[in-house]
N, C-alpha and C. Protein backbone atom coordinates (compact mmCIF):
# COMPACT_ATOMS: atom_id res chain seq x y z
N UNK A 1 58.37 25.28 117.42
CA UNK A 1 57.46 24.55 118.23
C UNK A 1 57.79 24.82 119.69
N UNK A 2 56.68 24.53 120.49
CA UNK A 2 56.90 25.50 122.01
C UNK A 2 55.98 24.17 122.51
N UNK A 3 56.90 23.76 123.80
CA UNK A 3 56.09 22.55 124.62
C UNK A 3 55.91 22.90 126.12
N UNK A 4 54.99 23.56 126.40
CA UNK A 4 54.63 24.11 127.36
C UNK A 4 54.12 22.61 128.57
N UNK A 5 54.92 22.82 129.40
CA UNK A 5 54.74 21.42 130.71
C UNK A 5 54.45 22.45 132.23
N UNK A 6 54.27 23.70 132.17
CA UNK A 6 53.91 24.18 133.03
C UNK A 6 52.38 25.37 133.05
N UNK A 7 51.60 25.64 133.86
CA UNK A 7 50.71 26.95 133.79
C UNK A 7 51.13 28.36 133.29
N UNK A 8 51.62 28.90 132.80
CA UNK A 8 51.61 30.51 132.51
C UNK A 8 50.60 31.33 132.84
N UNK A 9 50.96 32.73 133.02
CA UNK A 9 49.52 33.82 133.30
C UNK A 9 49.10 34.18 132.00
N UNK A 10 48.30 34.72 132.79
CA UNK A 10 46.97 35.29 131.42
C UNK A 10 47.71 36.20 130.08
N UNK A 11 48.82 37.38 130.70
CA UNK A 11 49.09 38.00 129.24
C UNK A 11 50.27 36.60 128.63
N UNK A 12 50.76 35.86 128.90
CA UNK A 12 52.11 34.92 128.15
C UNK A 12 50.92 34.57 127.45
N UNK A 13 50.32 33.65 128.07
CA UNK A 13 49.05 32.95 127.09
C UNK A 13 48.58 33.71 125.83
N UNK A 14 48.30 34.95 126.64
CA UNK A 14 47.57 35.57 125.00
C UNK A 14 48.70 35.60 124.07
N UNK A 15 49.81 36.12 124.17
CA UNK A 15 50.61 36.46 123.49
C UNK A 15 51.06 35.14 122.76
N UNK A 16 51.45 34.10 123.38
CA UNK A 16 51.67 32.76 122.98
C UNK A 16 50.76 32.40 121.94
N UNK A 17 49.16 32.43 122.11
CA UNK A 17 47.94 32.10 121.43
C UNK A 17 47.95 32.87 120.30
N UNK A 18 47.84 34.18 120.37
CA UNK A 18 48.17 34.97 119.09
C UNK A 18 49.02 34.83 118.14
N UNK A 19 50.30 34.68 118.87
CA UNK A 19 51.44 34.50 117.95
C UNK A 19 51.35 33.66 117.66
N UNK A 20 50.63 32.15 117.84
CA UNK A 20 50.79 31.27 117.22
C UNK A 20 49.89 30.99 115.63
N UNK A 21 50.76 29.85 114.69
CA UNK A 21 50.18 29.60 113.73
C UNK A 21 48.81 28.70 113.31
N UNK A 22 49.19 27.85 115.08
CA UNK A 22 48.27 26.40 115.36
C UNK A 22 48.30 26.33 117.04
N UNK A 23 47.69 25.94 117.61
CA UNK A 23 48.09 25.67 118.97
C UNK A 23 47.66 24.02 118.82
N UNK A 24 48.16 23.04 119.61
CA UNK A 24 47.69 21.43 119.92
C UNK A 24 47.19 21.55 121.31
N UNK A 25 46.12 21.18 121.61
CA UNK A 25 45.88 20.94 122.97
C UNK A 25 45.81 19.57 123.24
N UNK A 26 47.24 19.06 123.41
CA UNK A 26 46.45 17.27 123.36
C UNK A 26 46.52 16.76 124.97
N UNK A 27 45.68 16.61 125.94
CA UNK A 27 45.79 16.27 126.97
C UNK A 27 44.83 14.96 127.49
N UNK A 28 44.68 14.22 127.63
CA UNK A 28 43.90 12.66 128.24
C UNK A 28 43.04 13.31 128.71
N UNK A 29 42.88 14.13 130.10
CA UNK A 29 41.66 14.31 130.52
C UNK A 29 40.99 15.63 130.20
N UNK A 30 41.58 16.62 129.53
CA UNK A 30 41.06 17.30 129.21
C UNK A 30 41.52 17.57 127.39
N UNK A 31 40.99 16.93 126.32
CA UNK A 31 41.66 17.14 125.09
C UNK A 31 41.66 18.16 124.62
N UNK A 32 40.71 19.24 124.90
CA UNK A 32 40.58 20.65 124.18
C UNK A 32 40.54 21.43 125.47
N UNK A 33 39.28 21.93 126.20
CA UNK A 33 38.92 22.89 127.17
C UNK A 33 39.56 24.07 127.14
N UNK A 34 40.40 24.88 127.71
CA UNK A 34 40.63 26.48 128.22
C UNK A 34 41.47 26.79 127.03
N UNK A 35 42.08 25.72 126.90
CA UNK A 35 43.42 25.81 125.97
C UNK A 35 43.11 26.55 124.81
N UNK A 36 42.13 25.78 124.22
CA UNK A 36 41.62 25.43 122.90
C UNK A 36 40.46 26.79 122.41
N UNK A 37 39.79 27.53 123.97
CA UNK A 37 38.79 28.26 123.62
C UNK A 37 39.83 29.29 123.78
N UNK A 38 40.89 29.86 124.32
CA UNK A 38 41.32 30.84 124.96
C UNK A 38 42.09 31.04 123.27
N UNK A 39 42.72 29.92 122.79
CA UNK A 39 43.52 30.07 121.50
C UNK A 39 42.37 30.80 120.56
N UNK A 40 41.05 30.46 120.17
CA UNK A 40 40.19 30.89 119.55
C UNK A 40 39.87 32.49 119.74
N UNK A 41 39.57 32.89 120.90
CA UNK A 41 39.61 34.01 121.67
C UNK A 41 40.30 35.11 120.94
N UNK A 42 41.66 34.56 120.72
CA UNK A 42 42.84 35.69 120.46
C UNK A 42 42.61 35.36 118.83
N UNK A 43 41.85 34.68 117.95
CA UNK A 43 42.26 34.78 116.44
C UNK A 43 43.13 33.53 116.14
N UNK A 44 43.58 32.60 117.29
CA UNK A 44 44.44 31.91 116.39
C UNK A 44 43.95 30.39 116.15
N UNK A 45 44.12 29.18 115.73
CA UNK A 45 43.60 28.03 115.30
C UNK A 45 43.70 27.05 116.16
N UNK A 46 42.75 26.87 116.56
CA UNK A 46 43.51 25.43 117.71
C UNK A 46 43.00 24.24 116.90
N UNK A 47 43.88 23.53 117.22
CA UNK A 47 43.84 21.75 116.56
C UNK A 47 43.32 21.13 117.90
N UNK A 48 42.44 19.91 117.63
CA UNK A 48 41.90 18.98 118.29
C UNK A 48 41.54 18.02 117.88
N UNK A 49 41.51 17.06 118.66
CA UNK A 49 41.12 15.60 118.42
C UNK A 49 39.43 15.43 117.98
N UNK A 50 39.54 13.96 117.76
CA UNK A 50 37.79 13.51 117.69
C UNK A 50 37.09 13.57 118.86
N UNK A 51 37.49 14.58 119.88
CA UNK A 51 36.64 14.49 121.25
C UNK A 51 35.11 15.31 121.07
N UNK A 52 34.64 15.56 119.63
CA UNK A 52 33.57 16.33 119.73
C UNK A 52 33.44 17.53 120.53
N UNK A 53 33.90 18.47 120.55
CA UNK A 53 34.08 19.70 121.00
C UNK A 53 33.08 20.72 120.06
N UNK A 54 32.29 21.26 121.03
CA UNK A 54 31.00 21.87 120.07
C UNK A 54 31.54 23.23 120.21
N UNK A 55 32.67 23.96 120.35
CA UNK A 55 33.32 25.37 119.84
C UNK A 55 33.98 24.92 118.79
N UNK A 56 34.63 24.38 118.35
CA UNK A 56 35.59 23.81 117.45
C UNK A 56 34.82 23.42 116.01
N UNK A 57 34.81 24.49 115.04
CA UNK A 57 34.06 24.05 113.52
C UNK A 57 35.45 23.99 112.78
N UNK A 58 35.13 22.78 112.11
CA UNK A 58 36.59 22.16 111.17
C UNK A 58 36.34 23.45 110.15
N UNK A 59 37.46 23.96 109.61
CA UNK A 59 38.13 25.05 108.79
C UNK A 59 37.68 26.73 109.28
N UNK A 60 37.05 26.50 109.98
CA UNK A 60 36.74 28.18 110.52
C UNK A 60 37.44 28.70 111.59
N UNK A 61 37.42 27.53 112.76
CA UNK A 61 38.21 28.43 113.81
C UNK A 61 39.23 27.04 114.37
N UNK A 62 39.31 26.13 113.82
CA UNK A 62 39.90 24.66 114.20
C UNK A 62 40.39 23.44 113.04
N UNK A 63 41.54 23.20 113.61
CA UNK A 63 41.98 22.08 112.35
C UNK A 63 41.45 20.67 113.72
N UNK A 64 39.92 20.02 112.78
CA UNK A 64 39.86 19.01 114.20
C UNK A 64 39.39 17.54 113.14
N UNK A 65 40.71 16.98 114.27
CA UNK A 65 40.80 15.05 113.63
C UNK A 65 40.08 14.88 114.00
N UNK A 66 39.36 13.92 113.00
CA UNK A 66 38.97 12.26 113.06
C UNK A 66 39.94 11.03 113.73
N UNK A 67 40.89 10.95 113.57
CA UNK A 67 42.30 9.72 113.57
C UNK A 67 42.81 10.13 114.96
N UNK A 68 44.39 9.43 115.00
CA UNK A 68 44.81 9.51 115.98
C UNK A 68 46.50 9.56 114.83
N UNK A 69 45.66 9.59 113.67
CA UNK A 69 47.07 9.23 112.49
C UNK A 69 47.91 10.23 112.36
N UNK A 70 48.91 10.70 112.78
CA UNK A 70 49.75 12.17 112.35
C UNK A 70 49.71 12.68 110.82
N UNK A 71 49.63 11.42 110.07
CA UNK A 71 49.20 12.08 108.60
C UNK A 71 48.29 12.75 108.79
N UNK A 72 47.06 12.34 109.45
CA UNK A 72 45.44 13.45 109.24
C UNK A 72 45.79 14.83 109.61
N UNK A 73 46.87 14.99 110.90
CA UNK A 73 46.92 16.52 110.96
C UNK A 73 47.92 17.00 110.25
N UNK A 74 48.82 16.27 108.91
CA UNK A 74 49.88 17.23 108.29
C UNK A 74 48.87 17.23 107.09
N UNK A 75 48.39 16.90 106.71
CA UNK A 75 47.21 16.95 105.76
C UNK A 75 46.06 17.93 105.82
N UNK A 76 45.92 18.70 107.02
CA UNK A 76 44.88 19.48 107.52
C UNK A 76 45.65 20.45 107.63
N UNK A 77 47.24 20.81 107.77
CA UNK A 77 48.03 21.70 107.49
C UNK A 77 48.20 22.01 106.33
N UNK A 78 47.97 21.14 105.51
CA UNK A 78 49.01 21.46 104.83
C UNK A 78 50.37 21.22 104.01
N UNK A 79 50.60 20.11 104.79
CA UNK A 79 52.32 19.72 105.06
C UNK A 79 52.15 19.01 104.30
């Protein structure tokens, strides 16, 4: 797991996004946005909340809650 608290450039990102298995974009004012489309971009899955995000289709390109319950997303893994 990788907790990114700062901006990175454009190739870390891709590489980060790709390599990843899941990305979380969980942020208050922005819950999905750049994060979430840029992860899609490269092939990899971004997870999101119930913020209704109209890029985000549950099992195609996004694991996306209903809840706020951590069970709903180990359950959407998998886990």
């Amino acid at each position: 797991m990788v907790s990114l608290r700062s901006p990175l450039d454009s190739d870390s990102c891709r590489v980060l996004f790709h390599g990843s298995a899941a990305v979380l974009a969980n942020r208050g004012r922005e819950p999905f946005g750049l994060v979430g489309l840029e992860t899609m971009a490269v092939d990899g899955v971004a997870c999101t909340g119930c913020s209704g995000e109209d890029s985000a289709v549950p099992g195609r390109n996004a694991l996306v809650l209903e809840t706020n319950d951590l069970q709903e997303f180990l359950r959407l893994c998998g886990a």
